[in-house]
N, C-alpha and C. Protein backbone atom coordinates (compact mmCIF):
# COMPACT_ATOMS: atom_id res chain seq x y z
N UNK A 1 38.78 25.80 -1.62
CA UNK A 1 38.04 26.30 -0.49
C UNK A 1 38.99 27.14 0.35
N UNK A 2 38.66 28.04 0.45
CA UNK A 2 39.39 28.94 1.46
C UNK A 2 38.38 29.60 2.43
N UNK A 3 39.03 29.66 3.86
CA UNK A 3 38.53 29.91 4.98
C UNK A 3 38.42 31.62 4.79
N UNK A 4 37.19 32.34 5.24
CA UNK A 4 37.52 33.89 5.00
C UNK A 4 38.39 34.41 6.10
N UNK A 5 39.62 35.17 5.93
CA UNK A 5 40.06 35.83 6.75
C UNK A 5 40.05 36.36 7.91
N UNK A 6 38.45 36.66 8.16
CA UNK A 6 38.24 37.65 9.39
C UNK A 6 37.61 36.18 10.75
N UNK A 7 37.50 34.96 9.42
CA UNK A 7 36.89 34.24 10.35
C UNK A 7 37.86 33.61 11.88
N UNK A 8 38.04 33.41 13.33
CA UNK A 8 38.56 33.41 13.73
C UNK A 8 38.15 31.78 14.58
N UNK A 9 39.22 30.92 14.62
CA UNK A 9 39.25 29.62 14.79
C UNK A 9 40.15 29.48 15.94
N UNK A 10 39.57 28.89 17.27
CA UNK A 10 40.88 28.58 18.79
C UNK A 10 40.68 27.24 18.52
N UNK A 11 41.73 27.13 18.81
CA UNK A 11 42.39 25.08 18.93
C UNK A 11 41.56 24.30 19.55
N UNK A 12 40.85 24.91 20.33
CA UNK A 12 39.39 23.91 21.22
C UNK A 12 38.23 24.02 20.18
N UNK A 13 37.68 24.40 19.00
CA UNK A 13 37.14 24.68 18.14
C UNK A 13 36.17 24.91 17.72
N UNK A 14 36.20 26.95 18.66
CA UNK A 14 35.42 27.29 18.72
C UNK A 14 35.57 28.69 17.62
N UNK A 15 34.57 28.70 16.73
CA UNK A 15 34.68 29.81 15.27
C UNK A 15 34.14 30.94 15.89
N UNK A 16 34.40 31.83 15.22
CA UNK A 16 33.50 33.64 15.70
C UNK A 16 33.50 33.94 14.43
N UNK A 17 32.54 34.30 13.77
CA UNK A 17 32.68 35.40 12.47
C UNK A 17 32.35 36.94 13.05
N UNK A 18 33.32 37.58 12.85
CA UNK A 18 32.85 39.08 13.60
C UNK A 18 32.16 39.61 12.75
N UNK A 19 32.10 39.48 11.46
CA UNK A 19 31.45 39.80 10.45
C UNK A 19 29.86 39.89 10.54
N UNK A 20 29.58 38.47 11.34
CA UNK A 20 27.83 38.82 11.29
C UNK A 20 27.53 38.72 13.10
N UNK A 21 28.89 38.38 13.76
CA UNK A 21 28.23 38.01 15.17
C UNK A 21 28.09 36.58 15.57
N UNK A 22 28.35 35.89 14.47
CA UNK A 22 27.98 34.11 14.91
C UNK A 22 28.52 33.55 15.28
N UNK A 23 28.66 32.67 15.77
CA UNK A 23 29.82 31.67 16.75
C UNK A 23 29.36 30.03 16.66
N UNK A 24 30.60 29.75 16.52
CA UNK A 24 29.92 27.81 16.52
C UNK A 24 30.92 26.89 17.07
N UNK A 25 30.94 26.04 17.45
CA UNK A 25 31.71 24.88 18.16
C UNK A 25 32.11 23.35 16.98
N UNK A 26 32.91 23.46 17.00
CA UNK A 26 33.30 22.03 16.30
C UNK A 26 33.85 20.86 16.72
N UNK A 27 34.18 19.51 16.48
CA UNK A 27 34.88 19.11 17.01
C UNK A 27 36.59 19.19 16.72
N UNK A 28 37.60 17.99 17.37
CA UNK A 28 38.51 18.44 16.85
C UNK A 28 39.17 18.50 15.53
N UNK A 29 38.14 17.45 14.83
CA UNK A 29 38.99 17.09 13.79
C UNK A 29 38.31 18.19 12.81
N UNK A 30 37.29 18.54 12.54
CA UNK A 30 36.89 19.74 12.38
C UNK A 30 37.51 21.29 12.24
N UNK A 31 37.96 21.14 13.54
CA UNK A 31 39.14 22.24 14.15
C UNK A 31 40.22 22.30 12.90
N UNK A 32 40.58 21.06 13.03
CA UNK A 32 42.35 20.55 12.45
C UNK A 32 41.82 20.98 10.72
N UNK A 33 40.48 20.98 9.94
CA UNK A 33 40.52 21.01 9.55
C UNK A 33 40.54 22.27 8.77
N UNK A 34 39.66 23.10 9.89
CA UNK A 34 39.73 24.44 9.72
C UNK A 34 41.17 25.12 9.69
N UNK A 35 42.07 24.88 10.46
CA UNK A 35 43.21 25.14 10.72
C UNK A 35 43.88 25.00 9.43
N UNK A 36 44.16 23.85 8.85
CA UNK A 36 44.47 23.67 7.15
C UNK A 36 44.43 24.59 6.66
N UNK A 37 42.66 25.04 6.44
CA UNK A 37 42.15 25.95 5.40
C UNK A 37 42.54 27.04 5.86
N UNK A 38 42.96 27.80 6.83
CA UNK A 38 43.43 28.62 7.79
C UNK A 38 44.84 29.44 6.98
N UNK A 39 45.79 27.93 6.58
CA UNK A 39 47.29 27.90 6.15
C UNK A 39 46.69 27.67 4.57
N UNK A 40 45.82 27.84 4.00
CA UNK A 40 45.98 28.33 2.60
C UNK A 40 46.12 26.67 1.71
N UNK A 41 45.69 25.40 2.49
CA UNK A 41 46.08 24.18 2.25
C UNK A 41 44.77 23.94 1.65
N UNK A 42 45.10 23.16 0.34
CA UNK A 42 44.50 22.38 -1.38
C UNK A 42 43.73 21.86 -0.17
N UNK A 43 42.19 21.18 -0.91
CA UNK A 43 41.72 20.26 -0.44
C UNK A 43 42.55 19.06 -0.22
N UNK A 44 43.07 18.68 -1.54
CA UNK A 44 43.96 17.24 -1.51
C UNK A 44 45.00 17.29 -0.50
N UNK A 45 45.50 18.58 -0.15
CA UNK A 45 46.74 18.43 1.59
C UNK A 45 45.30 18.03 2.18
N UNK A 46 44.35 18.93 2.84
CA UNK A 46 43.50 18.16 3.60
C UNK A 46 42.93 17.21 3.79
N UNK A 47 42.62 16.73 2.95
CA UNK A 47 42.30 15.24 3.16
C UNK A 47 43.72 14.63 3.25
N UNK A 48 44.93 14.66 2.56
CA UNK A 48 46.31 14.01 2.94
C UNK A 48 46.00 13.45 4.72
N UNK A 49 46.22 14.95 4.84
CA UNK A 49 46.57 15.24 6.36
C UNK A 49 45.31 14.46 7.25
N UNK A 50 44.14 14.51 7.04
CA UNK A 50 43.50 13.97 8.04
C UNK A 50 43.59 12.01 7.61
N UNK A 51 43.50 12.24 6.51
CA UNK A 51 43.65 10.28 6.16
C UNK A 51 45.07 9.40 7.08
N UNK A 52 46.01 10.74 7.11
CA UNK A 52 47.13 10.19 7.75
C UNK A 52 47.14 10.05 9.47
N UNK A 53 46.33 11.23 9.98
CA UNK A 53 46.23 11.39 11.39
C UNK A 53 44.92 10.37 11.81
N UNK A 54 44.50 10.15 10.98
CA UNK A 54 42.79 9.27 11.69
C UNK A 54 42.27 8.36 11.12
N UNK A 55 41.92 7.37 11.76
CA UNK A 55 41.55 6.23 11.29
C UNK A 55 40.44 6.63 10.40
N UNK A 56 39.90 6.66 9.08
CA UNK A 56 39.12 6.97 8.07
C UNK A 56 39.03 6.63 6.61
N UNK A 57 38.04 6.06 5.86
CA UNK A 57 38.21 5.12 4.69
C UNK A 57 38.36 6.60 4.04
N UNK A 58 38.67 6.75 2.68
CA UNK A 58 39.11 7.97 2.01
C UNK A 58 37.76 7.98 0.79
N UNK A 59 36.75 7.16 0.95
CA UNK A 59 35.40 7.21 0.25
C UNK A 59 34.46 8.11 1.56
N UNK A 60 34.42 7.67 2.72
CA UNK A 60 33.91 7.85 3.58
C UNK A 60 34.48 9.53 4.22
N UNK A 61 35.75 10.03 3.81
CA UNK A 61 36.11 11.11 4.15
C UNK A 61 35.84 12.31 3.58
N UNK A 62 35.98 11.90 1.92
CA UNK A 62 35.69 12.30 0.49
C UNK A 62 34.14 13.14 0.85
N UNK A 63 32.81 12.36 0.84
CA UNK A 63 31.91 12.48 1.61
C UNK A 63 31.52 13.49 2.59
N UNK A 64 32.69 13.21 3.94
CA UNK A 64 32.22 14.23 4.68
C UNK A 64 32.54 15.36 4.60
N UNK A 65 34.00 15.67 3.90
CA UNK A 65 34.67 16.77 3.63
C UNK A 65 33.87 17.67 2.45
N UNK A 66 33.09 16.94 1.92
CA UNK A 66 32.48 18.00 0.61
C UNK A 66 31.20 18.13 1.86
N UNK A 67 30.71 17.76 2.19
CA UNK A 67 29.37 18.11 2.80
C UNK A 67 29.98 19.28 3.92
N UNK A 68 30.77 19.39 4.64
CA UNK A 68 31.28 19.99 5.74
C UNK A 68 31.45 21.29 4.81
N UNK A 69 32.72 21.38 3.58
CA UNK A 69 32.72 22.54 2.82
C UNK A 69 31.34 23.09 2.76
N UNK A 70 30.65 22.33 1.90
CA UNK A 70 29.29 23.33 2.01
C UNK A 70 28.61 24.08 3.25
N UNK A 71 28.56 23.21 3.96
CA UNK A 71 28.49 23.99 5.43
C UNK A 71 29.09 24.99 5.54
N UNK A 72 30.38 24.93 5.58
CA UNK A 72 31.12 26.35 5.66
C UNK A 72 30.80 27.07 4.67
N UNK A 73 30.42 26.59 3.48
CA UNK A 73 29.43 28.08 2.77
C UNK A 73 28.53 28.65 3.03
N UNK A 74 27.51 27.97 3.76
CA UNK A 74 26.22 28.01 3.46
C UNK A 74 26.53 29.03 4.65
N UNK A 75 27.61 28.83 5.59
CA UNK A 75 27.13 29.52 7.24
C UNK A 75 28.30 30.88 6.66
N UNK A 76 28.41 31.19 5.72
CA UNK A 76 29.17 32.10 5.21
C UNK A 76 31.31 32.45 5.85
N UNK A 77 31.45 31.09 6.16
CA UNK A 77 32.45 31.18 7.00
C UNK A 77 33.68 31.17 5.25
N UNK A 78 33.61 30.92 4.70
CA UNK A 78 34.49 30.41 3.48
C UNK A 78 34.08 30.39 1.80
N UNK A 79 34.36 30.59 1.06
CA UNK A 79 34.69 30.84 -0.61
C UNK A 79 35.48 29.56 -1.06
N UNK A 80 34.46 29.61 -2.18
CA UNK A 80 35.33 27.96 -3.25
C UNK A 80 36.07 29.53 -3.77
N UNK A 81 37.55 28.91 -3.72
CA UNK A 81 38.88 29.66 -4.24
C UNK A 81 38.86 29.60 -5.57
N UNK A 82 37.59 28.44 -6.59
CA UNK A 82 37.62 28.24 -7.93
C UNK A 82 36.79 29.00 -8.49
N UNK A 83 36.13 29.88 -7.64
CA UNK A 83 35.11 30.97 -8.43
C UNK A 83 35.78 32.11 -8.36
């Protein structure tokens, strides 16, 4: 998964795609996660990284992190890096 380039992410975590005009709010961990994908980081660093910073079962993370990716497809913010 990679974040698209133009997409633009502030530390309070708020997205802009200038691309279509859209804007969205996340929370932080959200943020942190965007930020990852930001630095070019494997799914497996991301989940590393958040299992280590937050209290979270790694079935239960597994889960939200694939559903969230899709989100970020669906809202055109990001590309599976495997296609």
């Amino acid at each position: 998964m990679v974040l698209k380039k133009s997409i633009a992410v502030s530390e309070s975590g708020f997205i802009f795609n200038p691309t279509t005009g859209d804007s969205y709010t996340v929370n932080q961990v959200a943020a942190e996660i965007l930020e990852l994908l930001k630095e070019s980081r494997s799914l497996e660093e991301v989940k590393k990284e958040i299992l280590k910073n937050y209290e979270v079962d790694e079935k239960s993370l597994t889960e939200d992190l694939s559903d969230f990716y899709a989100h970020l497809q669906q809202l055109d913010l990001a590309i599976n890096e495997n296609v």
